[in-house]
N, C-alpha and C. Protein backbone atom coordinates (compact mmCIF):
# COMPACT_ATOMS: atom_id res chain seq x y z
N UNK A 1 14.11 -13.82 45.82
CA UNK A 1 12.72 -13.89 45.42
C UNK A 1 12.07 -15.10 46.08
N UNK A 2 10.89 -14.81 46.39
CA UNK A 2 10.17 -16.27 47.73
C UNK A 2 9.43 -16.88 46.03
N UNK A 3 8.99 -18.10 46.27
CA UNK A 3 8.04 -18.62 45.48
C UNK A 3 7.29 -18.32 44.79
N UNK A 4 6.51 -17.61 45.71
CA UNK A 4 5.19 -17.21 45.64
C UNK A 4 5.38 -15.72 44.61
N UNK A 5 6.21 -14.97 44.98
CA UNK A 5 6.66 -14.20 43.67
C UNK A 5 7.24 -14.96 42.23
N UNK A 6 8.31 -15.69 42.43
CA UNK A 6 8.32 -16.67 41.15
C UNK A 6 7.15 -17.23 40.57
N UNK A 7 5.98 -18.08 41.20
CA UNK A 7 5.05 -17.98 40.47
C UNK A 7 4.10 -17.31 39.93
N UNK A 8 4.02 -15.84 40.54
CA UNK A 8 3.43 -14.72 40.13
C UNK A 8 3.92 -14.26 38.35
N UNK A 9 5.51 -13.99 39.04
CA UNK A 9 6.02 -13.77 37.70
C UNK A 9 6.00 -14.72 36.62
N UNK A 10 5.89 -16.07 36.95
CA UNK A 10 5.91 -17.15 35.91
C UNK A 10 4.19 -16.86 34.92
N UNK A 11 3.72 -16.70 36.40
CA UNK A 11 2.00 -16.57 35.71
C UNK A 11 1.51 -15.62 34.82
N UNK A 12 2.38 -14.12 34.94
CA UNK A 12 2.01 -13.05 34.25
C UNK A 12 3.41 -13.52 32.63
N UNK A 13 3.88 -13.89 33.06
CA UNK A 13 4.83 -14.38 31.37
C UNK A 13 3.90 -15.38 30.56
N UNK A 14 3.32 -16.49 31.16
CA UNK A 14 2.14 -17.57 30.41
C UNK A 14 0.93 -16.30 29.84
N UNK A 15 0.65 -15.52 30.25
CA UNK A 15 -0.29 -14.64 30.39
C UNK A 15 -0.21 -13.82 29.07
N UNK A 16 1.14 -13.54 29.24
CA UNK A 16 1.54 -12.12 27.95
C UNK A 16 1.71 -13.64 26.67
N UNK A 17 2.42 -14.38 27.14
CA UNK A 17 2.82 -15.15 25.60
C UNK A 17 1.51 -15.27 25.15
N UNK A 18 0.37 -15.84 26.05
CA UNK A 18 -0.56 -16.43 25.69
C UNK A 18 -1.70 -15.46 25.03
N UNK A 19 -1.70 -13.73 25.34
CA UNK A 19 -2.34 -13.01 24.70
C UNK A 19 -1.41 -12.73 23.09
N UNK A 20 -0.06 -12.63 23.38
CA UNK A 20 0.46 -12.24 22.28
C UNK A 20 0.16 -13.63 21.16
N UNK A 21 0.32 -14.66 21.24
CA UNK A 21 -0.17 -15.99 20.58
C UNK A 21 -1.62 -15.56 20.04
N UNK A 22 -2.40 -15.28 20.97
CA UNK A 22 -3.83 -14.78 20.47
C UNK A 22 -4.45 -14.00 19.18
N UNK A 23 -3.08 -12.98 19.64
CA UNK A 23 -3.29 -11.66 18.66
C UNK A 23 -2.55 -11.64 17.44
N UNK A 24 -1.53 -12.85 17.35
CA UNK A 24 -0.49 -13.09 15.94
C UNK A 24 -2.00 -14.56 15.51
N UNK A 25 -2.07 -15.48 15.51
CA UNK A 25 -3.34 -15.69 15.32
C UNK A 25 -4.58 -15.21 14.60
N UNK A 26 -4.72 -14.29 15.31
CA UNK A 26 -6.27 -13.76 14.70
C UNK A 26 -5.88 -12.57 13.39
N UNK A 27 -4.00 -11.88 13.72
CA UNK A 27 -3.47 -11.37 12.41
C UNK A 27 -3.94 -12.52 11.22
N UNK A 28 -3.11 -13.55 11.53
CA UNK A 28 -2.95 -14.29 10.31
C UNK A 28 -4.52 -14.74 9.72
N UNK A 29 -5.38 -15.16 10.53
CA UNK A 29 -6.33 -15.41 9.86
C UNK A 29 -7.16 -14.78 9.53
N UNK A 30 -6.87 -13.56 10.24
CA UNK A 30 -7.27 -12.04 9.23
C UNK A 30 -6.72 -11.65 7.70
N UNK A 31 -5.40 -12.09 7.66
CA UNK A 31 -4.92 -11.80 6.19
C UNK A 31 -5.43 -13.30 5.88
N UNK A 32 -5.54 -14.03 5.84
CA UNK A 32 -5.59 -14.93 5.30
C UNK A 32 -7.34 -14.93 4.26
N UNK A 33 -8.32 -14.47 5.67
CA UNK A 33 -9.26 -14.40 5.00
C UNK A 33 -9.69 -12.76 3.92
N UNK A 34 -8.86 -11.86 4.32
CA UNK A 34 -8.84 -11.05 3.08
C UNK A 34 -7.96 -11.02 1.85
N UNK A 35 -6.87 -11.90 2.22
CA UNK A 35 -6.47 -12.41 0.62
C UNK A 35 -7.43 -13.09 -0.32
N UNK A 36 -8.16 -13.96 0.58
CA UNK A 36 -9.01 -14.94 -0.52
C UNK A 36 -10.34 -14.24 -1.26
N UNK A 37 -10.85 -13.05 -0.36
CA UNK A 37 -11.83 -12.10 -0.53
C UNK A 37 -11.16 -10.81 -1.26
N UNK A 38 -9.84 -10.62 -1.19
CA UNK A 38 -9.50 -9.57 -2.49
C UNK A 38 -9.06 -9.95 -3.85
N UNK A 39 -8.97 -9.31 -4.45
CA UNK A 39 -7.91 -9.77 -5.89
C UNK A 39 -7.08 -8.29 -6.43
N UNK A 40 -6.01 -8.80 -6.47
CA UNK A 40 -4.98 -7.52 -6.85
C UNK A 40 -4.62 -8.23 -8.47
N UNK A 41 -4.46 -6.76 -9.43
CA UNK A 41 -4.43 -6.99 -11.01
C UNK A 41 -3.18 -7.53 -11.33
N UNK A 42 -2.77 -8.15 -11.73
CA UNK A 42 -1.43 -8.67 -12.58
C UNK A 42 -0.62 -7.68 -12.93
N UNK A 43 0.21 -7.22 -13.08
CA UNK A 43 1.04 -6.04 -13.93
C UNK A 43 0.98 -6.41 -15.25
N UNK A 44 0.26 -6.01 -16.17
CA UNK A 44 0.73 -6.56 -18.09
C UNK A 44 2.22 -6.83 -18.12
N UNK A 45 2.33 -7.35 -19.25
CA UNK A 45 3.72 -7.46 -19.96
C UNK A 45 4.09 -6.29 -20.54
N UNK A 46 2.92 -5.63 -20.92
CA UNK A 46 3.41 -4.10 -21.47
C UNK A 46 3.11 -2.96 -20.74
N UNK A 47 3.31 -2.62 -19.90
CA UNK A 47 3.31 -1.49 -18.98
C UNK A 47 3.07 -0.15 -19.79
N UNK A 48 3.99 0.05 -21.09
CA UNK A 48 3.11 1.21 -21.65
C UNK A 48 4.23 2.16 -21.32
N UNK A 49 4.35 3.76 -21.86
CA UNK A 49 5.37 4.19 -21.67
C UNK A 49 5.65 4.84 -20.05
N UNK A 50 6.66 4.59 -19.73
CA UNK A 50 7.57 5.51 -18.42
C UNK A 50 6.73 6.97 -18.26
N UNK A 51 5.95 7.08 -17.03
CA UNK A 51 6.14 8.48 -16.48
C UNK A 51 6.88 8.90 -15.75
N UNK A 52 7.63 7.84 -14.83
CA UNK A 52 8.45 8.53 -13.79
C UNK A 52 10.17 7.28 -13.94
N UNK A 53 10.97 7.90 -13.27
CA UNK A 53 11.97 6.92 -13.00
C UNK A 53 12.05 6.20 -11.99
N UNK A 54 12.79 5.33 -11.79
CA UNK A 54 12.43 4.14 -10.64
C UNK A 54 12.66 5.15 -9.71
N UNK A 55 12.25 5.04 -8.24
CA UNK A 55 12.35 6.01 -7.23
C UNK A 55 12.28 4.64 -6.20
N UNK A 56 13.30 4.77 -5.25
CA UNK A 56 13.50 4.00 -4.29
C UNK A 56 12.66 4.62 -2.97
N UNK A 57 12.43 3.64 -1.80
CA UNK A 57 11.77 3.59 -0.73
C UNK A 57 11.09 2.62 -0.04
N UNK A 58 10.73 3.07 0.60
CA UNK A 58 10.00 1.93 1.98
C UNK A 58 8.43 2.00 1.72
N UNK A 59 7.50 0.73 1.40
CA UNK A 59 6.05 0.80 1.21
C UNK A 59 5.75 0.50 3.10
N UNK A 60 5.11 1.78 2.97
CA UNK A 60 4.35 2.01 4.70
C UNK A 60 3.54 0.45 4.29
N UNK A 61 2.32 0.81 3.81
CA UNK A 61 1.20 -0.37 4.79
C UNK A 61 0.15 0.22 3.39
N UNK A 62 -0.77 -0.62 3.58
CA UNK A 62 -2.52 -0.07 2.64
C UNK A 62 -3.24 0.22 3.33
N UNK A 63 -3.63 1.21 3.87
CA UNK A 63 -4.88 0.92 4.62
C UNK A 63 -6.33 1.40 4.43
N UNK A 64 -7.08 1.34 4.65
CA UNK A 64 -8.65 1.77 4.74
C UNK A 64 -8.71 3.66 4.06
N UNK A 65 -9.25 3.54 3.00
CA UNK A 65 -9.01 5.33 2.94
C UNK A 65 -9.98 5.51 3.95
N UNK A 66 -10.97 5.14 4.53
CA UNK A 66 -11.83 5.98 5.53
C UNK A 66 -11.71 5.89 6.82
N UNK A 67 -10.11 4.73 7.04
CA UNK A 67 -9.83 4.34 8.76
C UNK A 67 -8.26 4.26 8.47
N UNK A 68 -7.41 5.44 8.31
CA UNK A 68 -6.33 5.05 7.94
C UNK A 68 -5.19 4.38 9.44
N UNK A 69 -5.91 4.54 10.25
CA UNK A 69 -5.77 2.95 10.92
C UNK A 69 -5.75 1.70 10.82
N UNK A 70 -6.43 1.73 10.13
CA UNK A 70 -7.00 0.18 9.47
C UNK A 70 -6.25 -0.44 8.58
N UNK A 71 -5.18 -1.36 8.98
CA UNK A 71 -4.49 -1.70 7.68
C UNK A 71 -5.32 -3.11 6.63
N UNK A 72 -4.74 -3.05 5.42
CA UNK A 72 -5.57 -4.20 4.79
C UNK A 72 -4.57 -5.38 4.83
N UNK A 73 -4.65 -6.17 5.36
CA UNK A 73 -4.10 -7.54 5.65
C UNK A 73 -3.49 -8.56 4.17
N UNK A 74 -4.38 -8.90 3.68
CA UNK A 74 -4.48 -9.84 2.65
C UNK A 74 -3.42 -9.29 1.41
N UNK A 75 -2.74 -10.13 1.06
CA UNK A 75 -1.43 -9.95 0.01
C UNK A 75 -0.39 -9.24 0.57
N UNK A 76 -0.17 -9.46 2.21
CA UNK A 76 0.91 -8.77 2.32
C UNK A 76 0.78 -6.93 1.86
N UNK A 77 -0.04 -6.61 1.92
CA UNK A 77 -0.44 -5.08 1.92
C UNK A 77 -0.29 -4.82 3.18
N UNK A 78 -0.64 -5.16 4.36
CA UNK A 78 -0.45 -4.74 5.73
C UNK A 78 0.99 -4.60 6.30
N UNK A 79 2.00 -5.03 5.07
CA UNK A 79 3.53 -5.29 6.17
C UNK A 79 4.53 -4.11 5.09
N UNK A 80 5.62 -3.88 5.95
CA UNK A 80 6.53 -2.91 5.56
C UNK A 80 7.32 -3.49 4.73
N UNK A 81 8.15 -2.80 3.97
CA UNK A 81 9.29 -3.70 3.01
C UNK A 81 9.75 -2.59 2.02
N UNK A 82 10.90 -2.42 1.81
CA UNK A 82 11.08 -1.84 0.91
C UNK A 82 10.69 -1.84 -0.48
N UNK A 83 10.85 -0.77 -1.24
CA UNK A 83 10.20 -0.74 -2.64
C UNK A 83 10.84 -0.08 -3.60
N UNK A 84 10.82 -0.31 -5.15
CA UNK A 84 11.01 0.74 -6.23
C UNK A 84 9.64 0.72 -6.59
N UNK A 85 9.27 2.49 -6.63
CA UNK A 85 8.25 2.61 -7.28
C UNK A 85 8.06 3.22 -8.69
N UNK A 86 7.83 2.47 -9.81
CA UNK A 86 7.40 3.31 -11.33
C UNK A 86 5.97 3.40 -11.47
N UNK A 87 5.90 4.49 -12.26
CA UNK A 87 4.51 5.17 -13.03
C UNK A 87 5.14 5.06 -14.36
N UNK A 88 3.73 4.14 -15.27
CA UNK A 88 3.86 3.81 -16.63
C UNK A 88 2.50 3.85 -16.83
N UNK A 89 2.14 4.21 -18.11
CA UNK A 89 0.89 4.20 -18.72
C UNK A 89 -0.58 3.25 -18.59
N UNK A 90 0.17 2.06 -18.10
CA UNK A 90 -1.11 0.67 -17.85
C UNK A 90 -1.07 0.98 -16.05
N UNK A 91 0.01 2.01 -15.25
CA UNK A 91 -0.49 2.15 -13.74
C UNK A 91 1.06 2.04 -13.06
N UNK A 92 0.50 2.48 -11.31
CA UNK A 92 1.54 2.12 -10.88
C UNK A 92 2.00 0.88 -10.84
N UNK A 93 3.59 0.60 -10.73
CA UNK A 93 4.06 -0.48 -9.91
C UNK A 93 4.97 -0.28 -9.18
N UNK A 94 4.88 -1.10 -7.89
CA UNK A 94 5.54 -1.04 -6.49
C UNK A 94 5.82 -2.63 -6.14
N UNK A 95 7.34 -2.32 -6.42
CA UNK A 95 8.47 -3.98 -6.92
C UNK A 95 8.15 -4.11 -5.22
N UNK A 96 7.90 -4.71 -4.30
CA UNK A 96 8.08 -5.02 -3.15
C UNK A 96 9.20 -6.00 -2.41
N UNK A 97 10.23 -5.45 -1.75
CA UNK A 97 11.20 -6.49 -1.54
C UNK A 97 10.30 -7.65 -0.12
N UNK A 98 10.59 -9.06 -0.31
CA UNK A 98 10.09 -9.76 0.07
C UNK A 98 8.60 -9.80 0.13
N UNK A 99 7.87 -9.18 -0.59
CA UNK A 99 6.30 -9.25 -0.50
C UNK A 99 6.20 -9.30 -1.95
N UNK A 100 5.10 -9.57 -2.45
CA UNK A 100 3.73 -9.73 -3.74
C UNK A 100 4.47 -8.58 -4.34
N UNK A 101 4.54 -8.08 -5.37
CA UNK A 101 4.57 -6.85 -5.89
C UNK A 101 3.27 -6.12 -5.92
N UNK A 102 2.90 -5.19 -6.06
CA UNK A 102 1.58 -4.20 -5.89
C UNK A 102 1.49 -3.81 -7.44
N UNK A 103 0.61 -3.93 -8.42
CA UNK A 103 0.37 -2.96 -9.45
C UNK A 103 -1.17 -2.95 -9.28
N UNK A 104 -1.05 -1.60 -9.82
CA UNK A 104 -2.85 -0.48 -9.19
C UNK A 104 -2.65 0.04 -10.98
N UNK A 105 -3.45 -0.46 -11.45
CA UNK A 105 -3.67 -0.08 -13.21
C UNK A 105 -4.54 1.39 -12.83
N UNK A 106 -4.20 2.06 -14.15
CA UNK A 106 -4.55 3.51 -13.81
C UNK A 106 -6.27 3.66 -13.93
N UNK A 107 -7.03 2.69 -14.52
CA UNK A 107 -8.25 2.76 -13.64
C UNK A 107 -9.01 2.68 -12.51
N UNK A 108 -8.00 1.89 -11.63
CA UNK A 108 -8.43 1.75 -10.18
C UNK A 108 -8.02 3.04 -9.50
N UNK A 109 -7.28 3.48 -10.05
CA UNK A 109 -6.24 5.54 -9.50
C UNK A 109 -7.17 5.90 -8.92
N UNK A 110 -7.27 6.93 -7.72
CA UNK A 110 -8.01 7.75 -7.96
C UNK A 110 -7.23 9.15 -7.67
N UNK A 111 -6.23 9.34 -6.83
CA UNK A 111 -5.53 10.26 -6.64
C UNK A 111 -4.28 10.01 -5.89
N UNK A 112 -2.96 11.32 -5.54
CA UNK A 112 -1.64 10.70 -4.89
C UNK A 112 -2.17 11.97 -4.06
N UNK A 113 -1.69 11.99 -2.69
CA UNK A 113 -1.39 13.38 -1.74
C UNK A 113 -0.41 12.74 -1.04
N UNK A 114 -0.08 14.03 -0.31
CA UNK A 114 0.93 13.80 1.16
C UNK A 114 0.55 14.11 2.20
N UNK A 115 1.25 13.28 2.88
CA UNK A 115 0.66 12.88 4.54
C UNK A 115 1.55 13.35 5.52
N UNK A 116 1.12 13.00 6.40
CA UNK A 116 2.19 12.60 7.83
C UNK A 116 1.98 11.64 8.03
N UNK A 117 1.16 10.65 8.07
CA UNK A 117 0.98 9.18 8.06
C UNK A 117 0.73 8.59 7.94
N UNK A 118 0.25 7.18 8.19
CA UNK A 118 -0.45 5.58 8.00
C UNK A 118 -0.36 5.28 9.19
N UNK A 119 -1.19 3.68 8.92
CA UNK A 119 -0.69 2.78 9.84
C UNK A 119 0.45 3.13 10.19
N UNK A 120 1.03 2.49 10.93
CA UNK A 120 2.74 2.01 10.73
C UNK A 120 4.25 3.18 10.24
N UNK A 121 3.15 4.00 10.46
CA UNK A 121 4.26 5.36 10.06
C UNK A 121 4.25 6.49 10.42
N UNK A 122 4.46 7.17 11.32
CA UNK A 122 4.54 8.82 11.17
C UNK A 122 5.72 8.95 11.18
N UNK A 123 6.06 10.63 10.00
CA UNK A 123 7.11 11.06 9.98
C UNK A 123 6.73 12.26 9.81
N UNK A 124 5.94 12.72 9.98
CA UNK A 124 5.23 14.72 10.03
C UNK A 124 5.30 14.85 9.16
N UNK A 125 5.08 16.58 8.90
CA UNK A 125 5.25 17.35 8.09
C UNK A 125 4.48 16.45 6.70
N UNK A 126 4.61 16.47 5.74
CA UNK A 126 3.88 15.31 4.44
C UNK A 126 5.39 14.67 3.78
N UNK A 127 5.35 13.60 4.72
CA UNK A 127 6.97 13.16 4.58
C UNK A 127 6.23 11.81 3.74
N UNK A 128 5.40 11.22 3.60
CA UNK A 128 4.95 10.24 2.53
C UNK A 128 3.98 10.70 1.39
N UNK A 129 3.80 9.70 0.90
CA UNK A 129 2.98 10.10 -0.53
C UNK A 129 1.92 9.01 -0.25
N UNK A 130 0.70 9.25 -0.02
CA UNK A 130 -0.63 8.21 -0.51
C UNK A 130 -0.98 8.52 -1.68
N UNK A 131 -0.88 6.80 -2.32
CA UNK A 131 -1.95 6.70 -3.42
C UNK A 131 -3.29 5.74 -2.92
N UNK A 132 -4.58 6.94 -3.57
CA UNK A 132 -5.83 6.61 -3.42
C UNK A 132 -6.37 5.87 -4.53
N UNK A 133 -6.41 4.05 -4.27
CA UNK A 133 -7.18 3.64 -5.43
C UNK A 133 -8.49 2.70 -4.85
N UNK A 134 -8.75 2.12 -5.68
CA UNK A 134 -9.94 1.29 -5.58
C UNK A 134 -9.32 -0.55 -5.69
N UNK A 135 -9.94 -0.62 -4.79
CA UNK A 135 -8.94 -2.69 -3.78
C UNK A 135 -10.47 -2.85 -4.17
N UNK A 136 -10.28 -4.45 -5.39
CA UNK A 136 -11.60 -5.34 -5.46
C UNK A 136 -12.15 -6.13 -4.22
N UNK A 137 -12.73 -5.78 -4.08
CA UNK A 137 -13.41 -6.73 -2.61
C UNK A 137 -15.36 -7.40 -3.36
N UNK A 138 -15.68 -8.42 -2.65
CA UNK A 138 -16.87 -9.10 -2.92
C UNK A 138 -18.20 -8.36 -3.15
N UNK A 139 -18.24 -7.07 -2.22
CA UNK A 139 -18.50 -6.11 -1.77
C UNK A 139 -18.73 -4.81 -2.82
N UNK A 140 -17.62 -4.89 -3.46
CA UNK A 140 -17.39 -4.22 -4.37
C UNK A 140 -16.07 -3.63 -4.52
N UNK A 141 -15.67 -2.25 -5.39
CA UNK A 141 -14.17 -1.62 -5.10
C UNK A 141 -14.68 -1.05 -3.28
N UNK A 142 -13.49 -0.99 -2.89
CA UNK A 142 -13.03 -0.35 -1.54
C UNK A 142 -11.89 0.25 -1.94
N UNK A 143 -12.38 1.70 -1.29
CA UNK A 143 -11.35 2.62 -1.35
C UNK A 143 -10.10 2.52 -0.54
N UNK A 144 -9.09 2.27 -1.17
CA UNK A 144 -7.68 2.41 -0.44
C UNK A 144 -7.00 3.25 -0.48
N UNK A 145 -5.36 3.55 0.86
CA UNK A 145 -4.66 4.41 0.14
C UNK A 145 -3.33 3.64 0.68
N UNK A 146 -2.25 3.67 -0.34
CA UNK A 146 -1.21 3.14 -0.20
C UNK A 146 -0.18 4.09 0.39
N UNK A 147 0.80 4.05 0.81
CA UNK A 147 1.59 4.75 1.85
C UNK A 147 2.78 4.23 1.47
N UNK A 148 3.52 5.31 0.70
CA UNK A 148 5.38 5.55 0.14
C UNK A 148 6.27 6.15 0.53
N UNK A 149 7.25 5.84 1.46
CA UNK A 149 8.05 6.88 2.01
C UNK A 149 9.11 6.77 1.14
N UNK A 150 9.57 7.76 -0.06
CA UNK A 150 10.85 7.55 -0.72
C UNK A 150 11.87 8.08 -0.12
N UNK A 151 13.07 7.79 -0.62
CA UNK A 151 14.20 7.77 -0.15
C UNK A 151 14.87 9.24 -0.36
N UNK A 152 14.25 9.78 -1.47
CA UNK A 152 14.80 10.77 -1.72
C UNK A 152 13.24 11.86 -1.61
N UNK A 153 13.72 13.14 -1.11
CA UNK A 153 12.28 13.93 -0.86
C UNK A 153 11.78 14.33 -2.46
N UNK A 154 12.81 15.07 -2.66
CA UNK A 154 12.66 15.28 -4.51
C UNK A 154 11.38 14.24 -5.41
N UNK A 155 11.70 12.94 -4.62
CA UNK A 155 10.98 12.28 -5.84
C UNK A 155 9.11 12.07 -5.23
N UNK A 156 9.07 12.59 -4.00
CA UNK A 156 7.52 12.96 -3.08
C UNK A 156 6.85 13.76 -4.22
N UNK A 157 7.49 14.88 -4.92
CA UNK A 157 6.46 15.46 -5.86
C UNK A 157 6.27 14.53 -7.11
N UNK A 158 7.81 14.44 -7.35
CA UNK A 158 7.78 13.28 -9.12
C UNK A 158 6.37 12.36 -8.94
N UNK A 159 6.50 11.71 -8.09
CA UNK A 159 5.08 10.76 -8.08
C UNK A 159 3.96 11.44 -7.73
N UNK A 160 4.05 11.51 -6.98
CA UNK A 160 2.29 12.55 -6.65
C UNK A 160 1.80 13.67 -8.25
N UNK A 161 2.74 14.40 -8.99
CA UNK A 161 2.71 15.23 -10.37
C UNK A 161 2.40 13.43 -11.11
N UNK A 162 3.16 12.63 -11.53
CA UNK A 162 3.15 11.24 -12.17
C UNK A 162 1.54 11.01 -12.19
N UNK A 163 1.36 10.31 -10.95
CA UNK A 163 0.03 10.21 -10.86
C UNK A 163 -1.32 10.89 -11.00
N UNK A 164 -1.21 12.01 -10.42
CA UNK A 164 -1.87 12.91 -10.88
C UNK A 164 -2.56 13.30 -12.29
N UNK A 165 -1.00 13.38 -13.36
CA UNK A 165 -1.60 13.62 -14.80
C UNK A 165 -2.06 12.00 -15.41
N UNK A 166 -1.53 10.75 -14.76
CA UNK A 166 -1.96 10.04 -15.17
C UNK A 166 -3.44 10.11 -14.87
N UNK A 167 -4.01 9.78 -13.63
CA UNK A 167 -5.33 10.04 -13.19
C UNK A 167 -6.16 10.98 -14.35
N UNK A 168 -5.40 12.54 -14.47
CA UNK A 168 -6.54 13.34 -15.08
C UNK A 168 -6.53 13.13 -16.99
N UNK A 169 -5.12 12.16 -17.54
CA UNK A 169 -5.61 11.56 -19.05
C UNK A 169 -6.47 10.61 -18.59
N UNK A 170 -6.30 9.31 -17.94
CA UNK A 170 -7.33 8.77 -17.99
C UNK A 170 -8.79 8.96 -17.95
N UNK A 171 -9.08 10.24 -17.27
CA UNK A 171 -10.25 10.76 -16.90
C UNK A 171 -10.76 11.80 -18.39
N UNK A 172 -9.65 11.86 -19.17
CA UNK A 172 -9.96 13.21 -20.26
C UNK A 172 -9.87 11.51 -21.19
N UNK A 173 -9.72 10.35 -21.23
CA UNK A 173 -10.14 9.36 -22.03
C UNK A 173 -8.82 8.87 -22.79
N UNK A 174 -8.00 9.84 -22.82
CA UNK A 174 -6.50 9.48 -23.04
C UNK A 174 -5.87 9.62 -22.84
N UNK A 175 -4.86 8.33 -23.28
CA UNK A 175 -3.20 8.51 -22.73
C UNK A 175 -2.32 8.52 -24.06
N UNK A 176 -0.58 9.37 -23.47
CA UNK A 176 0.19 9.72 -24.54
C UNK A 176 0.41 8.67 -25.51
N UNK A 177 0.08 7.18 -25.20
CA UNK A 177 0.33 6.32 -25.86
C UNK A 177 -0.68 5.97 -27.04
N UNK A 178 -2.05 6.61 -26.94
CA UNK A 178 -2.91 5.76 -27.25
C UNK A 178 -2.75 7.21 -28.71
N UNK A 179 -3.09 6.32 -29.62
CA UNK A 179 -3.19 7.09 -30.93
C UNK A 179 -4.65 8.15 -30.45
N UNK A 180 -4.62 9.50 -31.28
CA UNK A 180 -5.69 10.10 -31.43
C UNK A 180 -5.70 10.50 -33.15
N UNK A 181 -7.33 10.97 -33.16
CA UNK A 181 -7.10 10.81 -34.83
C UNK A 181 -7.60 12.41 -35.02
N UNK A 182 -7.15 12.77 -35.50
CA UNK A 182 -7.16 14.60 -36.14
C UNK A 182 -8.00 14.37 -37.03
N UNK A 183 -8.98 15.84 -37.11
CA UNK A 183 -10.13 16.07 -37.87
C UNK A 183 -9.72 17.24 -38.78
């Protein structure tokens, strides 16, 4: 190799580090500034009774329900990690290994379907489960959808049926937990 190629090649390596530096950068201070501009709910202490059993898997990403390109940055919603996911009466929760945990209380719900993808995921056919809720932003709610690839296919309906009837008591004003009073 003459020089003049060594410095070519030296120049296009400064080049790539220096765009890739750019673009990890403007990630971080992208999540950074939508963490401080979102707020995700606490999980209660009382979760309320079990709809589903723990169901293992991988949390795809959150992204934009209207750019599911678009991932949402802030709380570690934008990154992969494995998960157990339960459905209980106060909402989902999604234990996140090495990230925030996720709980979406069943008023923010709005619906579960299946996909072929997200961000950060295709696997065809409706090999994940989105849940569609509402992410507090300044702005107001923004519609999200979260992205579950479980481990087992079986449990793709358990949650999507889970959510679902949770969504449509909340919407009929009750849940199995909540007393009703006979006339």
């Amino acid at each position: 190799m003459t020089s003049e190629q060594v410095l070519a090649v030296a120049v296009l390596v400064l080049v790539f580090v220096g765009v890739v530096a750019v673009m990890a950068r403007s990630w971080l201070r992208r999540e950074s500034a939508s963490t401080a501009a979102t707020t995700l709910t606490p999980a209660p202490a009382d979760l309320g009774t079990p709809r589903s059993e723990a169901m293992e898997g991988t949390y795809v990403s959150t992204v934009d329900a209207d750019d599911p390109l678009t991932r949402v940055p802030g709380h570690g919603l934008g990154r992969r990690s494995a998960a157990v996911v339960r459905v209980h009466d106060a909402g989902v929760v999604v234990e996140r290994e090495g990230e925030t945990d996720l709980f979406v209380p069943t008023a923010d719900l709005v619906d579960a379907h299946r996909a072929s993808g997200v961000a950060g995921k295709h696997v065809g056919g409706e090999g994940l489960v989105l849940l569609r809720w509402r992410l507090a932003t300044p702005e107001g709610p923004q519609p999200v959808d979260t992205g579950l690839r479980l481990r087992h296919p079986a449990h793709r309906s358990v949650l999507t049926d889970a959510v679902r009837a949770l969504v449509a008591d909340a919407s009929a004003g009750a849940t199995p937990s909540t007393p009703t009073e006979e006339s």
